[in-house]
N, C-alpha and C. Protein backbone atom coordinates (compact mmCIF):
# COMPACT_ATOMS: atom_id res chain seq x y z
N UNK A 1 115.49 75.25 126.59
CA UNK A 1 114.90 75.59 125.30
C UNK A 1 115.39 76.97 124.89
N UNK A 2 115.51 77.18 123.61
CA UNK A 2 116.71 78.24 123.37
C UNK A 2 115.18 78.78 122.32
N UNK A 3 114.87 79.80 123.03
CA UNK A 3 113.32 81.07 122.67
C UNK A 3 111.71 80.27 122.25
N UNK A 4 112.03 78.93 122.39
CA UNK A 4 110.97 78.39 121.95
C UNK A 4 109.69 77.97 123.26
N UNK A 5 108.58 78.23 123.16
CA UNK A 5 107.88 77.97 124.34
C UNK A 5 107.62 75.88 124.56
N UNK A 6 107.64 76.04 125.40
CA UNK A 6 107.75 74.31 125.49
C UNK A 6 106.56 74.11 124.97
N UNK A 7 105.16 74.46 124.67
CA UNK A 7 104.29 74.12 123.63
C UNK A 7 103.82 74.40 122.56
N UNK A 8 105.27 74.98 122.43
CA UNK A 8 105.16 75.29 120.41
C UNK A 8 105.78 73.90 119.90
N UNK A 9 104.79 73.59 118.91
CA UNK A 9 105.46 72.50 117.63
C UNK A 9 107.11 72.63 117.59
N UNK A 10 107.89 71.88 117.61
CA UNK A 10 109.23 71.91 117.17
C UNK A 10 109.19 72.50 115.52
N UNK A 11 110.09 73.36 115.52
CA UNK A 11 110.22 73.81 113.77
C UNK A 11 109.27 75.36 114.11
N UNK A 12 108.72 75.47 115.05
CA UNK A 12 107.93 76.86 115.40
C UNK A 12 108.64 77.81 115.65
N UNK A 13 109.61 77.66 115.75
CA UNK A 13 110.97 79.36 116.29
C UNK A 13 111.28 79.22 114.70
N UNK A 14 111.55 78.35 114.22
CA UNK A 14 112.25 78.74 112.92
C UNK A 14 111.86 79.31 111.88
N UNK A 15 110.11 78.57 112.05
CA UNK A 15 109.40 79.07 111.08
C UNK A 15 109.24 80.76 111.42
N UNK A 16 109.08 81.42 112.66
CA UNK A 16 108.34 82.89 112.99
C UNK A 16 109.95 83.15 112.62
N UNK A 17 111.30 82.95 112.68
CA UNK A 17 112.56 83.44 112.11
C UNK A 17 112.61 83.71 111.29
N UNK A 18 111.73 83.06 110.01
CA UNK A 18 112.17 82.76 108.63
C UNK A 18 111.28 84.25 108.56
N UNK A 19 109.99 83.97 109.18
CA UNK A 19 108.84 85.52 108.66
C UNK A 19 109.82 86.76 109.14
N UNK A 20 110.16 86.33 110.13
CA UNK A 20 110.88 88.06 110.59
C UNK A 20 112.22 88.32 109.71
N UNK A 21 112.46 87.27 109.25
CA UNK A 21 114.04 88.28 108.66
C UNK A 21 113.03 87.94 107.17
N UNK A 22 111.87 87.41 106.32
CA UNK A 22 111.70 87.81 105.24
C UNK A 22 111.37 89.34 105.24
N UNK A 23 110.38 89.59 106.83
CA UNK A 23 109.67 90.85 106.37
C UNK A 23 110.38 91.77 106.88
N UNK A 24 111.93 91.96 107.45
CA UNK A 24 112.96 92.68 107.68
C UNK A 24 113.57 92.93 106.50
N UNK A 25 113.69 91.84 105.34
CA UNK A 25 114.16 91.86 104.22
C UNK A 25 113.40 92.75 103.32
N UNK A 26 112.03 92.74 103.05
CA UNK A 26 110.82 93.44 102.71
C UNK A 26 110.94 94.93 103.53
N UNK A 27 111.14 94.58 104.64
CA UNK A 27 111.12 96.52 105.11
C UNK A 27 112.35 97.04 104.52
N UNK A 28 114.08 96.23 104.24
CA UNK A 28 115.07 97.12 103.77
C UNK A 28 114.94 97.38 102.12
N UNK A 29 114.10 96.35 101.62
CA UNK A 29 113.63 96.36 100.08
C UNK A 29 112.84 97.60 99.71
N UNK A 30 111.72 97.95 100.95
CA UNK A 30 111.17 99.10 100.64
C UNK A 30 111.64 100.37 101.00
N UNK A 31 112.09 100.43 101.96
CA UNK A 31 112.71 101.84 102.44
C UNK A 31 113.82 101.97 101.57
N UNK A 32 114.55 100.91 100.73
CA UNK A 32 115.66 101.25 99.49
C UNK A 32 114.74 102.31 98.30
N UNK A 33 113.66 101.80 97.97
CA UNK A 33 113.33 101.76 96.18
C UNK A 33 111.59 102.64 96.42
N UNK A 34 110.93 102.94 97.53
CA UNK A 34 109.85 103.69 97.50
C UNK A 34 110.39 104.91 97.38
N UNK A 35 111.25 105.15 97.24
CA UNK A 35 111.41 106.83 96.71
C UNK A 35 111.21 107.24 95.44
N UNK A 36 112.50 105.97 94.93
CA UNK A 36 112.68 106.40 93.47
C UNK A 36 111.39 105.81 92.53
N UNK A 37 110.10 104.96 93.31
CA UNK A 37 109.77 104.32 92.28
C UNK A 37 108.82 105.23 92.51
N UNK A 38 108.16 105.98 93.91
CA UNK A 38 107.38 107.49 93.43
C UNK A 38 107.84 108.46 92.85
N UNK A 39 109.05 108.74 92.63
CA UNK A 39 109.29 109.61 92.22
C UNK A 39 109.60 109.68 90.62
N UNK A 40 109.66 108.34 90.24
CA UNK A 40 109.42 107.65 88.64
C UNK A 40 107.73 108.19 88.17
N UNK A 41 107.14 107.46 89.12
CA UNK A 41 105.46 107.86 89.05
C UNK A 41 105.63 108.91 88.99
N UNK A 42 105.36 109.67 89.90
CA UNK A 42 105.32 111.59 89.70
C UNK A 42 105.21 111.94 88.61
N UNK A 43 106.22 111.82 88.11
CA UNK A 43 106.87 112.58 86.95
C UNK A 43 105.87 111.91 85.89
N UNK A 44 105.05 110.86 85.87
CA UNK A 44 104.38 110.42 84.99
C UNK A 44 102.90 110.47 84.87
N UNK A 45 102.40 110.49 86.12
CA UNK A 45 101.16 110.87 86.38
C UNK A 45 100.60 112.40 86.72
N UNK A 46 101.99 113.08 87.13
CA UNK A 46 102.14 114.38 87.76
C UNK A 46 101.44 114.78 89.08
N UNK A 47 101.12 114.43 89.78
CA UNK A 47 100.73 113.66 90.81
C UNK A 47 100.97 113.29 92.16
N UNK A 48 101.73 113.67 92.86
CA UNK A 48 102.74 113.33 94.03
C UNK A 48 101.99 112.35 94.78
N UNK A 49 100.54 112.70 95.14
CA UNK A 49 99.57 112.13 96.38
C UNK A 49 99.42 111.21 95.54
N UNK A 50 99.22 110.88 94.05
CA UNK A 50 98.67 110.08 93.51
C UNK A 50 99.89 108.73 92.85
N UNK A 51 101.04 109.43 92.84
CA UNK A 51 102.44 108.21 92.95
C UNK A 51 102.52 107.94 94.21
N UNK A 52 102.45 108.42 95.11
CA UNK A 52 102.37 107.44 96.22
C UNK A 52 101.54 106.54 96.55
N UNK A 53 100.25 106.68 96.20
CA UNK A 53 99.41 105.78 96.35
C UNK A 53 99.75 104.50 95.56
N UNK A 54 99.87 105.26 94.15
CA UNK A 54 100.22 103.97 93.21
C UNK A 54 101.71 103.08 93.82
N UNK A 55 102.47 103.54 93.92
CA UNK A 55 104.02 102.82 94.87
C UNK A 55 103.79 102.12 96.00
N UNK A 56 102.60 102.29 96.67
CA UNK A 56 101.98 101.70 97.83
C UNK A 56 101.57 100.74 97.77
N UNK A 57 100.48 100.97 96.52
CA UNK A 57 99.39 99.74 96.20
C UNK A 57 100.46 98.23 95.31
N UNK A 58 101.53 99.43 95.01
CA UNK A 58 103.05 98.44 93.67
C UNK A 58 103.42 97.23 95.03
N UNK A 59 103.81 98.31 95.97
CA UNK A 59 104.67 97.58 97.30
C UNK A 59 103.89 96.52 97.98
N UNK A 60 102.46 96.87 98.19
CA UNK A 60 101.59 96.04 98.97
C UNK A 60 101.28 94.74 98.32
N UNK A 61 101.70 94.67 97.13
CA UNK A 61 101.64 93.44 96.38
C UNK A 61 102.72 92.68 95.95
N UNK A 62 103.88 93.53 96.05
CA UNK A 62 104.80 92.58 96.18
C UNK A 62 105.18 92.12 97.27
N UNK A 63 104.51 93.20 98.60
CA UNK A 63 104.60 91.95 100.09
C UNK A 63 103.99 90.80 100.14
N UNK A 64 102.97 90.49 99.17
CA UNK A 64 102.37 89.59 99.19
C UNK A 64 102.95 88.58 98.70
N UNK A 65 103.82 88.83 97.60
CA UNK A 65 104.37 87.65 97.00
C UNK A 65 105.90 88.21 97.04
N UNK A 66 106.55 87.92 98.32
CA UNK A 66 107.64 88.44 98.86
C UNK A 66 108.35 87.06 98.93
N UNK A 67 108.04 85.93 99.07
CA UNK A 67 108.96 84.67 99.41
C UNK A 67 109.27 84.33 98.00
N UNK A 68 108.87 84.73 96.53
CA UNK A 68 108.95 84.59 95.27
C UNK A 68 109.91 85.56 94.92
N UNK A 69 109.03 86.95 94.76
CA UNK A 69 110.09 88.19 94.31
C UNK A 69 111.50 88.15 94.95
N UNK A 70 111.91 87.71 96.36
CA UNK A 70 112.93 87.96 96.95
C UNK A 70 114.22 87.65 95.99
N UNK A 71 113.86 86.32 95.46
CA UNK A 71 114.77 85.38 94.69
C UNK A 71 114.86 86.11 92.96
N UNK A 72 114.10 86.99 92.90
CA UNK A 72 114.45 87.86 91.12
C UNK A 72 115.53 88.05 91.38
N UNK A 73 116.29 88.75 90.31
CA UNK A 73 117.22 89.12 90.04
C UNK A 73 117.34 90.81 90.02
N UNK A 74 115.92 91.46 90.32
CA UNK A 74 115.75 92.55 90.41
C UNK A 74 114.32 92.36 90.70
N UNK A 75 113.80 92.57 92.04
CA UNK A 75 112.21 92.86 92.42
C UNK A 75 112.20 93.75 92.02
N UNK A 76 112.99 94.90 92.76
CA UNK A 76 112.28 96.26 92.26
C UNK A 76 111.75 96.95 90.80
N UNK A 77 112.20 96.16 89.68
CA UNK A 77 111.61 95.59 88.41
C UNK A 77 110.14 95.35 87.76
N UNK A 78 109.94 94.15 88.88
CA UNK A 78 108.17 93.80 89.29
C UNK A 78 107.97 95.10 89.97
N UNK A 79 108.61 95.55 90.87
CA UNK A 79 107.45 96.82 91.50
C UNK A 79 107.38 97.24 90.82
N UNK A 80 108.05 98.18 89.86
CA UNK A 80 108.31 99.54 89.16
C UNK A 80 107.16 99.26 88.10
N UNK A 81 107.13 97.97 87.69
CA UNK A 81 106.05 97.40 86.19
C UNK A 81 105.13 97.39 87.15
N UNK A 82 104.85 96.58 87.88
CA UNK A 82 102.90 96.68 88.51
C UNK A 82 102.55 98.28 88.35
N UNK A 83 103.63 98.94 89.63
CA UNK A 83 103.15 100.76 89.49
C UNK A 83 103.01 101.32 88.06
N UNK A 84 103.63 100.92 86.96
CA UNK A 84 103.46 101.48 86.20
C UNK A 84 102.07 100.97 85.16
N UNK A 85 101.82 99.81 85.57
CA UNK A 85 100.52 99.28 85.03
C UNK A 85 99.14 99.36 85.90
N UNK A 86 99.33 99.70 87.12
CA UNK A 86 98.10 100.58 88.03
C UNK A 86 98.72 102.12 87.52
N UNK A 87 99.17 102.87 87.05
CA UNK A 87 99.07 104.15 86.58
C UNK A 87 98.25 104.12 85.30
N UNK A 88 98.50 103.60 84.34
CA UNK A 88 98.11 103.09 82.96
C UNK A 88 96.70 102.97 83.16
N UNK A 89 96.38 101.80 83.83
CA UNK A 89 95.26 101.38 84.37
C UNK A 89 94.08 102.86 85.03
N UNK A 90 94.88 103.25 85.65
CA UNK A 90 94.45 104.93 86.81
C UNK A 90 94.14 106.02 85.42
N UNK A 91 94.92 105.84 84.69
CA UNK A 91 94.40 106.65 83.09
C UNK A 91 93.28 106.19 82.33
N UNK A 92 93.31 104.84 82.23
CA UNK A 92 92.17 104.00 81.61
C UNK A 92 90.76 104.40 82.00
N UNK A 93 91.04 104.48 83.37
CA UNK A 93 89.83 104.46 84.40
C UNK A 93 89.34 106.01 84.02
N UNK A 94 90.39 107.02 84.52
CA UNK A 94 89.80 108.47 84.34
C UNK A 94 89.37 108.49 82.44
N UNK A 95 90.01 108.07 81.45
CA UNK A 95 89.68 108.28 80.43
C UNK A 95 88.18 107.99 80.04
N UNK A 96 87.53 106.57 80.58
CA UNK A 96 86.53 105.97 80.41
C UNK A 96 85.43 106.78 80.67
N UNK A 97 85.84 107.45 82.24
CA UNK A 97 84.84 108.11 82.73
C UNK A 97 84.49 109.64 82.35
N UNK A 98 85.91 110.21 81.63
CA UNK A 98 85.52 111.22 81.25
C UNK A 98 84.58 111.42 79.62
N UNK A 99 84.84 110.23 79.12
CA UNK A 99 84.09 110.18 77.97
C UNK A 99 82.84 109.91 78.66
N UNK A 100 82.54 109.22 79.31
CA UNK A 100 81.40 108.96 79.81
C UNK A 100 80.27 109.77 80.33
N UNK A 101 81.07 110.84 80.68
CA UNK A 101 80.51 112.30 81.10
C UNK A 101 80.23 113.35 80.04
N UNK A 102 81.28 113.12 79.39
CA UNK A 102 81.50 113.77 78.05
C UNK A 102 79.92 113.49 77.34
N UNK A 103 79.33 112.12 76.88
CA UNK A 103 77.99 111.74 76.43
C UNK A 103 76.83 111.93 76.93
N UNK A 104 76.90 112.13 78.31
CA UNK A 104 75.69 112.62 79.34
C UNK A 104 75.93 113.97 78.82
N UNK A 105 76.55 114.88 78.74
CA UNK A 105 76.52 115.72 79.07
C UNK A 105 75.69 116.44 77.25
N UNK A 106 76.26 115.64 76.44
CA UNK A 106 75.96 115.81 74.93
C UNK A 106 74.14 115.29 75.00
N UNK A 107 74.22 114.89 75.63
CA UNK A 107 72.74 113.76 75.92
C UNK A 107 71.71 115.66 76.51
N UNK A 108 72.17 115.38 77.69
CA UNK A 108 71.43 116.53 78.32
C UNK A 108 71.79 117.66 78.08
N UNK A 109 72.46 118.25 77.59
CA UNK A 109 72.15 119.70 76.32
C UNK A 109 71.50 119.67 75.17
N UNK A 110 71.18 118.47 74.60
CA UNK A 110 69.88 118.35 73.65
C UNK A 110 68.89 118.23 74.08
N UNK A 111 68.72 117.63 75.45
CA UNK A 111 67.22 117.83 76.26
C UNK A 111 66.66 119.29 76.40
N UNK A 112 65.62 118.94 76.45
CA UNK A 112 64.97 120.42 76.43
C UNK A 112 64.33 120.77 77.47
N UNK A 113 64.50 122.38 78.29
CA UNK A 113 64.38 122.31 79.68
C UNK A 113 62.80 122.44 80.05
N UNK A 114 63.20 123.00 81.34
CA UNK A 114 61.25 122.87 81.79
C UNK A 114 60.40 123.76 81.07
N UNK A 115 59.35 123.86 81.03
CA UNK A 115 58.23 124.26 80.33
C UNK A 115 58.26 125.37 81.36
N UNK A 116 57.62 126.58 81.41
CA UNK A 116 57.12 127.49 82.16
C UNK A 116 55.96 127.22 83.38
N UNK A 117 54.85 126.27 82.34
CA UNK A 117 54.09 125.85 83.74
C UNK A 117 54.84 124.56 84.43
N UNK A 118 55.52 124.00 83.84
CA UNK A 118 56.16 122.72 84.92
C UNK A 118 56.91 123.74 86.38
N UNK A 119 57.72 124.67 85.70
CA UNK A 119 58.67 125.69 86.72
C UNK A 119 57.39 126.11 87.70
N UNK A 120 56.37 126.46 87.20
CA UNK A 120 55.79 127.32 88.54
C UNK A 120 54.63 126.03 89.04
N UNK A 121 54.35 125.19 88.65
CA UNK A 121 54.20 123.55 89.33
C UNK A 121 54.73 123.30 90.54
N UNK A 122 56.10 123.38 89.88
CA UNK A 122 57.82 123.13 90.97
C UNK A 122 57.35 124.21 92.17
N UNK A 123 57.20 124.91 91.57
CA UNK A 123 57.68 126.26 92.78
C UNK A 123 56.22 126.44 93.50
N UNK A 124 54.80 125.79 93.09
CA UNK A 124 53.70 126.35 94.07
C UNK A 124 53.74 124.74 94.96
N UNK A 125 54.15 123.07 94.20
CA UNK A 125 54.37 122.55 95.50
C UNK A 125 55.23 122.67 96.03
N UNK A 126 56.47 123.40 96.07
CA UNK A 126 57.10 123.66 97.12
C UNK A 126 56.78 124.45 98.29
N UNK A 127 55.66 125.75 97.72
CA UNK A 127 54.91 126.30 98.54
C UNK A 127 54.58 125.22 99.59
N UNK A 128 54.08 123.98 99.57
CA UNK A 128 52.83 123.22 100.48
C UNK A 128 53.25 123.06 101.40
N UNK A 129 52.32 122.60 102.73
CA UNK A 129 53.04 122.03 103.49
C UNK A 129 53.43 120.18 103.07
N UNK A 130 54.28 120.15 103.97
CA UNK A 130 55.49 119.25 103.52
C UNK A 130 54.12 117.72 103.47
N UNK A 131 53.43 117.50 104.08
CA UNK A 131 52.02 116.53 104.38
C UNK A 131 51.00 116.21 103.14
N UNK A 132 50.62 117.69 102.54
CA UNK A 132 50.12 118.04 101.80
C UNK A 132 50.66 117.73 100.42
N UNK A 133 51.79 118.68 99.88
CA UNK A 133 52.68 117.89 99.47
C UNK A 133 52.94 116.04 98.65
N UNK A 134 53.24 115.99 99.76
CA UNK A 134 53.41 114.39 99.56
C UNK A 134 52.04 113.70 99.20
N UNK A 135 51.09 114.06 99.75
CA UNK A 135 49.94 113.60 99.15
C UNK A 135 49.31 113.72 97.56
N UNK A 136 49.77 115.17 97.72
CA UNK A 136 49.48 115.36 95.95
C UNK A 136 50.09 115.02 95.15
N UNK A 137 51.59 114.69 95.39
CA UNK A 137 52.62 114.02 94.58
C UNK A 137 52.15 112.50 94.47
N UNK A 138 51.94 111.96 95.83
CA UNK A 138 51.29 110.52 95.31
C UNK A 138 50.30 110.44 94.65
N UNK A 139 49.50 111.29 94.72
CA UNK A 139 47.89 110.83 94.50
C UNK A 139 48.23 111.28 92.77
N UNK A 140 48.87 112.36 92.75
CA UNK A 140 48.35 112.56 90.78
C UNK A 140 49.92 112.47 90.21
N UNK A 141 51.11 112.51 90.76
CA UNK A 141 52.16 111.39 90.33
C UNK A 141 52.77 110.18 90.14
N UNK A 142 52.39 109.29 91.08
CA UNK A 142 52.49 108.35 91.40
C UNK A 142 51.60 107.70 91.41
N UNK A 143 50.10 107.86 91.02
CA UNK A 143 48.76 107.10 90.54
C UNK A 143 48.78 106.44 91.91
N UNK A 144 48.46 106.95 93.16
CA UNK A 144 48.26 106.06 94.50
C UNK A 144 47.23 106.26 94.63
N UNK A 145 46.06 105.73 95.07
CA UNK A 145 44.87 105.70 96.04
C UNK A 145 44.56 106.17 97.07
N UNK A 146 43.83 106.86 97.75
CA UNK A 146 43.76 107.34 99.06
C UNK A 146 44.32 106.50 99.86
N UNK A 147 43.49 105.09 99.80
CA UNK A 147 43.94 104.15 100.56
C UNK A 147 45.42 104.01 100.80
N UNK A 148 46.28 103.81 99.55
CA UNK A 148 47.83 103.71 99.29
C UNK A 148 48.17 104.39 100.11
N UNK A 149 47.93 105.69 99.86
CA UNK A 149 48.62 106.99 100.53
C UNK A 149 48.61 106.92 102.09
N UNK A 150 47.09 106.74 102.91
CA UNK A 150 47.01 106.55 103.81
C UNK A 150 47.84 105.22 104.32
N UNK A 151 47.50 104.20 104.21
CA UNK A 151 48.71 103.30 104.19
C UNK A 151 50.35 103.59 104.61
N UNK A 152 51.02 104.18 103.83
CA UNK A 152 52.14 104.52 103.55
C UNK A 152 52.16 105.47 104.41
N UNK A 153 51.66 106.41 104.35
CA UNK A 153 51.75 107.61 105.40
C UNK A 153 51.59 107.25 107.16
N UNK A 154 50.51 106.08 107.59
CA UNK A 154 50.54 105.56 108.57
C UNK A 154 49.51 106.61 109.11
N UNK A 155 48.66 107.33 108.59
CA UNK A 155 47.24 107.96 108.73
C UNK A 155 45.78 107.53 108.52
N UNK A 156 44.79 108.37 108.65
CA UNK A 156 43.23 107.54 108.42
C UNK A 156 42.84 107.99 106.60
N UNK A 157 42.34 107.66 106.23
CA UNK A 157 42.20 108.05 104.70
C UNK A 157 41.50 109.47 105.06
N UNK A 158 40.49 109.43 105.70
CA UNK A 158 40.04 111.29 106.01
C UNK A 158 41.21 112.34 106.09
N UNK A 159 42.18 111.77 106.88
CA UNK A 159 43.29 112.80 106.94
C UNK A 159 43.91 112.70 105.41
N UNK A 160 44.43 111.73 104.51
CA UNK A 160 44.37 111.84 103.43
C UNK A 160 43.56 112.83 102.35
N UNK A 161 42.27 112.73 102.52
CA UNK A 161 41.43 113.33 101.48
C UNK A 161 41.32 114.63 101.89
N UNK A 162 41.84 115.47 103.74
CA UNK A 162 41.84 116.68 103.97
C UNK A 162 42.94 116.92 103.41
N UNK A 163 44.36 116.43 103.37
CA UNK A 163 45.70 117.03 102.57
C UNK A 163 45.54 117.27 101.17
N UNK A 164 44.97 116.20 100.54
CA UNK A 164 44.56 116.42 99.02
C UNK A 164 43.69 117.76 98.95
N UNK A 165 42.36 117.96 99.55
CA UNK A 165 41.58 119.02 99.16
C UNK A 165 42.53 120.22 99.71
N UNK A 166 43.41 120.40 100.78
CA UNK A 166 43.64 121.23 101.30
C UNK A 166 44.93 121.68 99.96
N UNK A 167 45.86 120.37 99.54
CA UNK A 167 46.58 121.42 98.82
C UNK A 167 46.17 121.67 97.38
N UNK A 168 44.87 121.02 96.98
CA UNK A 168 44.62 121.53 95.42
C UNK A 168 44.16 123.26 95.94
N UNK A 169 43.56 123.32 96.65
CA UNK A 169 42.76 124.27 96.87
C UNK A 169 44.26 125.66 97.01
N UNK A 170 45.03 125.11 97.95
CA UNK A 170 46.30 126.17 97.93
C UNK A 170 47.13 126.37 96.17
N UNK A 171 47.14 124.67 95.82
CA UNK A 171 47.75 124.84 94.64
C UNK A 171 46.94 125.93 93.24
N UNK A 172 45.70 125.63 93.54
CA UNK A 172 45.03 126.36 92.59
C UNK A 172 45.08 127.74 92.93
N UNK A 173 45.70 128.40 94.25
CA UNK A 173 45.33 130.10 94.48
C UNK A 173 46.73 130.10 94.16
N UNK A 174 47.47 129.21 94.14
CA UNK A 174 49.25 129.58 93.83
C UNK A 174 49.57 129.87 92.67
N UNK A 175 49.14 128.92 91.75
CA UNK A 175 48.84 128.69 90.04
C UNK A 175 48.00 130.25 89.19
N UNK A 176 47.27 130.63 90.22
CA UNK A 176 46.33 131.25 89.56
C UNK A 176 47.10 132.89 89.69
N UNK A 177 47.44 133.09 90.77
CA UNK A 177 48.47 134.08 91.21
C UNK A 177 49.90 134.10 89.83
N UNK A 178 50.32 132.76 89.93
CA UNK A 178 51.31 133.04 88.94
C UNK A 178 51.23 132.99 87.74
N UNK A 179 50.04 132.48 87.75
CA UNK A 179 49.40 133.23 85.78
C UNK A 179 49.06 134.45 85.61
N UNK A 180 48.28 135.24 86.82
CA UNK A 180 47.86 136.36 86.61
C UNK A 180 49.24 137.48 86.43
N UNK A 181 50.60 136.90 87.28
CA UNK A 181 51.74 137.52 86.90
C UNK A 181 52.18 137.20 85.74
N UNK A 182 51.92 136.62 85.14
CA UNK A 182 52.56 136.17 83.75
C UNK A 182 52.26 137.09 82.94
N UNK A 183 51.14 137.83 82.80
CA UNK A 183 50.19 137.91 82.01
C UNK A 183 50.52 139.94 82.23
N UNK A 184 50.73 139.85 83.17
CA UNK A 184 50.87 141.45 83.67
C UNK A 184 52.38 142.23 83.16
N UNK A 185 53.01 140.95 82.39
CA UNK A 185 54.86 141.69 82.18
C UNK A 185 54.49 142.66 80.98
């Protein structure tokens, strides 16, 4: 038997022949034309890291359809057009998104920022402890129940209703502190 294993299918050497000299054919196809077809990109995207990618993603698809392209009259043709329609495409994409940002951004400069007492809100529960905290955020943000809270937290509702009293009671000496500075400028 001349390279074939005695329990390969007959037609099995020829067929793994045919793959190795297509994708020998495919490796001298690419190591010819990935230069010039990044270096076409480049110059168009301006870009170096970003023509290669695109020449990559050009190449990786015409390996795919390599037993077709072989027979053009010029593959490197089809490559050069896919890369140049994933560049196009790579513009499309950044254009979309920069408008897109562009409107958020028009959006939230007409919003109007925090209130003075929301800011020192912010800043006396951050004071809390982190327990406390979370309790008061559920209980008068999130409309939860002791019960809820306890629940969720994986505590007894008493320990609940001590975090609540414990941080109104901090929140109210925090609040009251930063009004009395308000008031003193």
């Amino acid at each position: 038997m001349t390279g074939a294993l005695a329990n390969e299918p007959p037609g099995a050497a020829t067929a793994a022949a045919r793959d190795h000299a297509a994708t020998s054919s495919f490796d001298t196809f690419y190591h010819a034309h990935f230069r010039d077809v990044t270096t076409q990109l480049g110059a168009y995207v301006g870009d170096l890291s970003q023509a290669q990618d695109l020449a990559q993603e050009a190449f990786c698809r015409a390996l795919a359809r390599w037993d077709k392209l072989a027979r053009y009259d010029d593959p490197v043709a089809w490559v050069r057009q896919v890369a140049w329609n994933l560049a196009r495409s790579r513009w499309r994409r950044l254009r979309t998104a920069r408008n897109h940002l562009l409107r958020q951004r028009r959006t939230e400069a007409t919003m109007a920022g925090p209130t003075p007492d929301r800011v020192a809100i912010d800043a006396a529960l951050a004071q809390l402890p982190a327990n406390h905290r979370r309790a008061v955020i559920l209980h008068y943000l999130a409309d939860l129940s002791v019960n809820e809270i306890a629940s969720q937290e994986g505590v007894a509702e008493g320990t609940v209703k001590s975090w609540l009293h414990r941080g109104r009671l901090t929140l109210a000496g925090l609040l009251d502190e930063s009004i009395e500075g308000m008031g003193n400028d």
